[in-house]
Protein backbone atom coordinates (compact mmCIF):
# COMPACT_ATOMS: atom_id res chain seq x y z
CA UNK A 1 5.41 -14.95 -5.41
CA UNK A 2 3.37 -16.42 -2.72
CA UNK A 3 1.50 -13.02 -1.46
CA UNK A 4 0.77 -11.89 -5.56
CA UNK A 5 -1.47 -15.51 -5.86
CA UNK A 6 -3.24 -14.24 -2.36
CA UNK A 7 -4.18 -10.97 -3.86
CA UNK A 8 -7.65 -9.79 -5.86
CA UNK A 9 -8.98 -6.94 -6.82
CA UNK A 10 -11.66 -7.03 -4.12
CA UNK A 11 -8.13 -7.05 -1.66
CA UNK A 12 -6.50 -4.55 -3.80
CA UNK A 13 -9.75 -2.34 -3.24
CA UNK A 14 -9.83 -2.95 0.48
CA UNK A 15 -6.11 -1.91 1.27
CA UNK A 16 -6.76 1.21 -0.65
CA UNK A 17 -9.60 1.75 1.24
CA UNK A 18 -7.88 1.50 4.54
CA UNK A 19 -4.58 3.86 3.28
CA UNK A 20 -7.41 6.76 2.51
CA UNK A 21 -9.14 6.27 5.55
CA UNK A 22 -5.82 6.84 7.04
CA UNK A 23 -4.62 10.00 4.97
CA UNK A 24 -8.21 11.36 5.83
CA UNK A 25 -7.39 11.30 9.48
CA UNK A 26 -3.85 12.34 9.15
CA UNK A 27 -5.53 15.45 7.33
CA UNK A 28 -7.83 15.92 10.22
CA UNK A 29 -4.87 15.61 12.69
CA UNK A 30 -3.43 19.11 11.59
CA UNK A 31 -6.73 20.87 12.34
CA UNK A 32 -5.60 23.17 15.27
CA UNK A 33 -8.42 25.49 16.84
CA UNK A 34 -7.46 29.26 16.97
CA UNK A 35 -6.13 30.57 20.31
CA UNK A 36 -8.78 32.88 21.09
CA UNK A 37 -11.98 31.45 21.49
CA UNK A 38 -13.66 34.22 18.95
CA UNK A 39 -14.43 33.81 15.61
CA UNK A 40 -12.53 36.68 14.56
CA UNK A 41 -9.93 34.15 15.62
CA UNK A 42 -11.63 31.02 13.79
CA UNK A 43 -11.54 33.08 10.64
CA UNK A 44 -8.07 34.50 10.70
CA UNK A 45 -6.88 30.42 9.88
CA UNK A 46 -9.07 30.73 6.72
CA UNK A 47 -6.22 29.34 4.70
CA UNK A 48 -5.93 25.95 6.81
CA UNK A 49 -9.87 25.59 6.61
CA UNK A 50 -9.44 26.21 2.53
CA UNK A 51 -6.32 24.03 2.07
CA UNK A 52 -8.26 20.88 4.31
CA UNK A 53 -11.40 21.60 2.90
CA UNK A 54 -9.75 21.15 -0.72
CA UNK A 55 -8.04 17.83 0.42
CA UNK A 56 -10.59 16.68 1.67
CA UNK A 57 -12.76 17.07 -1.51
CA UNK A 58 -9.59 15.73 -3.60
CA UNK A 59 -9.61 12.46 -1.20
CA UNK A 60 -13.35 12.22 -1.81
CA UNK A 61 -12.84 12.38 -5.24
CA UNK A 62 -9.98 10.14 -5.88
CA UNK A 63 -11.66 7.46 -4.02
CA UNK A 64 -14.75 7.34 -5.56
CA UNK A 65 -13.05 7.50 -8.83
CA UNK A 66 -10.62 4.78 -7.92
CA UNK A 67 -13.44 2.76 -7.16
CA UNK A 68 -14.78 3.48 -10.36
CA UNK A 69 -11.80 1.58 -12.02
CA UNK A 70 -11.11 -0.54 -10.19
CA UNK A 71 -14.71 -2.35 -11.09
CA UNK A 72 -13.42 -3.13 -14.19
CA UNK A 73 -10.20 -5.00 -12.32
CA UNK A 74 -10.59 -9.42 -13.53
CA UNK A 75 -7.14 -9.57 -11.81
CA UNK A 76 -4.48 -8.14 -9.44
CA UNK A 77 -1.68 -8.28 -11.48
CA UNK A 78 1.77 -7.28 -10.59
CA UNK A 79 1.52 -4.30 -12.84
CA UNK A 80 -1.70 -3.41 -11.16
CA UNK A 81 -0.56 -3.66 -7.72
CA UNK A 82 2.48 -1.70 -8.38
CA UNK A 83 0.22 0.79 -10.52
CA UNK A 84 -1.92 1.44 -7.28
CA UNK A 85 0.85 1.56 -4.89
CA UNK A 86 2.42 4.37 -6.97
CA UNK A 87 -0.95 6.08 -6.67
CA UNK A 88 -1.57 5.49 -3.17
CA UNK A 89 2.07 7.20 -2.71
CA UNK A 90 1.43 10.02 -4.72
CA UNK A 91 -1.74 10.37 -2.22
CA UNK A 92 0.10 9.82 0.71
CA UNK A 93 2.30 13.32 0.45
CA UNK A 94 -1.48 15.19 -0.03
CA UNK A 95 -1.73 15.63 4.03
CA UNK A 96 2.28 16.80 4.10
CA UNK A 97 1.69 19.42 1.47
CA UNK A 98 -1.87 20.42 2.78
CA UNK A 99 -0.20 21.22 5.93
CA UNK A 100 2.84 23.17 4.08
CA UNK A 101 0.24 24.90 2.18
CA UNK A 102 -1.78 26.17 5.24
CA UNK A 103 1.13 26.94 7.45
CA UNK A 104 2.46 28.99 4.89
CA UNK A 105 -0.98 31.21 4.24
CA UNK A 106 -0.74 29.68 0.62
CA UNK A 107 2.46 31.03 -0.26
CA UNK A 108 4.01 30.79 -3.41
CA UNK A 109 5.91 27.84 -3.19
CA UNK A 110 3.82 25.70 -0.86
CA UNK A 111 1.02 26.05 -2.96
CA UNK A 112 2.87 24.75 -6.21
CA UNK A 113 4.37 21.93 -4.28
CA UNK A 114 0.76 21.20 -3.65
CA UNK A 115 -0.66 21.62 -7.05
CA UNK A 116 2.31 19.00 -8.17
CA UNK A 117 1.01 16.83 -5.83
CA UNK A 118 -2.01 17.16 -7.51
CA UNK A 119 -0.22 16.56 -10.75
CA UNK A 120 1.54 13.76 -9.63
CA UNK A 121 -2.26 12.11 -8.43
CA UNK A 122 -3.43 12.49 -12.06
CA UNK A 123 -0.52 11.11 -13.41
CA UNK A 124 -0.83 7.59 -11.19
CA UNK A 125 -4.50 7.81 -12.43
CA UNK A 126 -3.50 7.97 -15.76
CA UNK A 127 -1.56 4.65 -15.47
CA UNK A 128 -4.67 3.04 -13.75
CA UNK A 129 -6.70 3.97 -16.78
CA UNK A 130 -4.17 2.84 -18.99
CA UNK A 131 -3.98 -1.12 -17.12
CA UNK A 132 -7.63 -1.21 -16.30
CA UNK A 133 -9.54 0.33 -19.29
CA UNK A 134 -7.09 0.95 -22.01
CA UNK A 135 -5.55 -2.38 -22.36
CA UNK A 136 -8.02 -4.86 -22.78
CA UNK A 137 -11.82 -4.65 -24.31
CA UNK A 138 -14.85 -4.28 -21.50
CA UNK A 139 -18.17 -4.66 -22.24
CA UNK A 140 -19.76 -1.11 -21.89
CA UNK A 141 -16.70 0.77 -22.55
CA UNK A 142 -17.33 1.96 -25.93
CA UNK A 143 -13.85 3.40 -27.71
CA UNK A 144 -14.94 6.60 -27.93
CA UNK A 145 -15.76 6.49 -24.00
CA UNK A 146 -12.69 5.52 -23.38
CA UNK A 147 -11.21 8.87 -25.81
CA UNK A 148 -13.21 10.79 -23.54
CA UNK A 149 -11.14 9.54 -20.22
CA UNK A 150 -8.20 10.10 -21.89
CA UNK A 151 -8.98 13.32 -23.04
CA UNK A 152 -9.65 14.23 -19.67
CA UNK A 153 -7.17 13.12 -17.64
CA UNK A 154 -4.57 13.90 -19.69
CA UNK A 155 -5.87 17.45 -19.71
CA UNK A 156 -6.42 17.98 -16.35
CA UNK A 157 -2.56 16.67 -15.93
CA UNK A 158 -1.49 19.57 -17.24
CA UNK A 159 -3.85 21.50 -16.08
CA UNK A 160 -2.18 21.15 -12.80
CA UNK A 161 1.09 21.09 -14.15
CA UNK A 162 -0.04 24.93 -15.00
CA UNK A 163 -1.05 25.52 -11.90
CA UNK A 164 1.91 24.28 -10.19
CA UNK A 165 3.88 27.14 -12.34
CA UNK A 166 0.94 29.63 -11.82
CA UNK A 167 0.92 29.46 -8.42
CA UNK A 168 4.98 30.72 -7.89
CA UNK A 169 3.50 33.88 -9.13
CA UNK A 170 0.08 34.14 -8.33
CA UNK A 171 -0.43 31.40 -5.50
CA UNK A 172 -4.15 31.94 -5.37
CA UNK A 173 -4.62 31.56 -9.14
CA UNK A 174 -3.03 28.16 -9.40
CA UNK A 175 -4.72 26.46 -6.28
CA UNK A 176 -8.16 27.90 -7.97
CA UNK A 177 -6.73 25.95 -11.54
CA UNK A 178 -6.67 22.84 -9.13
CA UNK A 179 -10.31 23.45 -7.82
CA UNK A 180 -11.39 23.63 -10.95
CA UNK A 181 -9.60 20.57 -12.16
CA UNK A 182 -11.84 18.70 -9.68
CA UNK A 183 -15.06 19.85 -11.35
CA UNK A 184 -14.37 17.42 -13.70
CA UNK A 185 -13.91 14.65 -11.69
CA UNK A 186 -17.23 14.75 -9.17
CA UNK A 187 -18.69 12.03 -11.23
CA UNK A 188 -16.47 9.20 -12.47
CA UNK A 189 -18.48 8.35 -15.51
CA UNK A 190 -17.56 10.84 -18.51
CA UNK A 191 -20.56 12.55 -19.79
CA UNK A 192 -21.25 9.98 -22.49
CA UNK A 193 -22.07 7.11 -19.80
CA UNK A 194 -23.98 9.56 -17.73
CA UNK A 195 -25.94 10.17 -20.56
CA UNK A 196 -26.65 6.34 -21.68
């Protein structure tokens, strides 16, 4: 394939980029003002500030820790490329459910379609990790490093997966699950690089 010889990571990268520049303005689209102009009014659409506040920290993190692996890309292979694509689709439905989510006033439902969302992020990450770290030896990625990714993406996958069930019942305590979740992410490198 023609287009698959054009490609690098450095491309790869770049079109990312570009789709969450995209799903950040999409996210910013759905901001409405209140109808009043009071901020009794402003605060009564608390739950669409929360819900694109939340996105927008979940963007911010997923690019920066995309980024992060995809340093470690020597080639865009097809696996890659179809890796990220699944990804970037995953991210794709995060402005549809954020939107669901604060329309609602984080009901039930909404809010677990967004926490699989979430779930569904992690899991695309996961498969990143696996083709970019996992499958061939890197310099600087010591094997017990790369335990330490593992171990926490895997457990913040079903961490979410939790919080997706959580939040039929307790909508409130399953989107705080996914806040959490992101905790863990604000710095790409697991604690033992941060602490070489």
């Amino acid at each position: 394939m023609p287009v698959l010889d054009r490609a690098t990571p450095e491309r790869v990268s770049a079109f990312s980029d570009g789709v969450f520049a995209v799903l950040i303005t999409v996210l910013v689209l759905d901001l409405r003002p209140p109808e009043l102009p009071t901020f009794k009014a402003a605060l009564s659409l608390w739950p669409t500030w929360l819900s694109y506040a939340v996105s927008y920290l979940f963007i911010a993190i997923v690019w920066t820790n995309h980024h992060y692996l995809m340093r470690h890309a020597t080639e865009a292979s097809p696996r890659l490329l179809w890796f990220n694509f699944a990804h970037l689709f995953s991210m794709s439905l995060l402005p549809f459910s954020t939107a669901w989510m604060a329309v609602s006033k984080l009901a039930p439902q909404p809010v677990a379609f967004y926490a699989a969302v979430f779930f569904l992020v992690n899991a695309t990450y996961v498969s990143l990790i696996w083709e970019l770290i996992d499958r061939r030896p890197i310099d600087g990625i010591s094997p017990r490093l790369r335990r330490i990714m593992r171990f926490r993406s895997l457990t913040t996958l079903c961490l979410f997966a939790v919080a997706a069930v959580i939040a039929l019942k307790y909508p409130l305590a399953g989107l705080g699950i996914c806040i959490c979740c992101l905790i863990l992410y604000l710095k790409p490198d697991p604690p033992e690089r941060a602490s070489k």
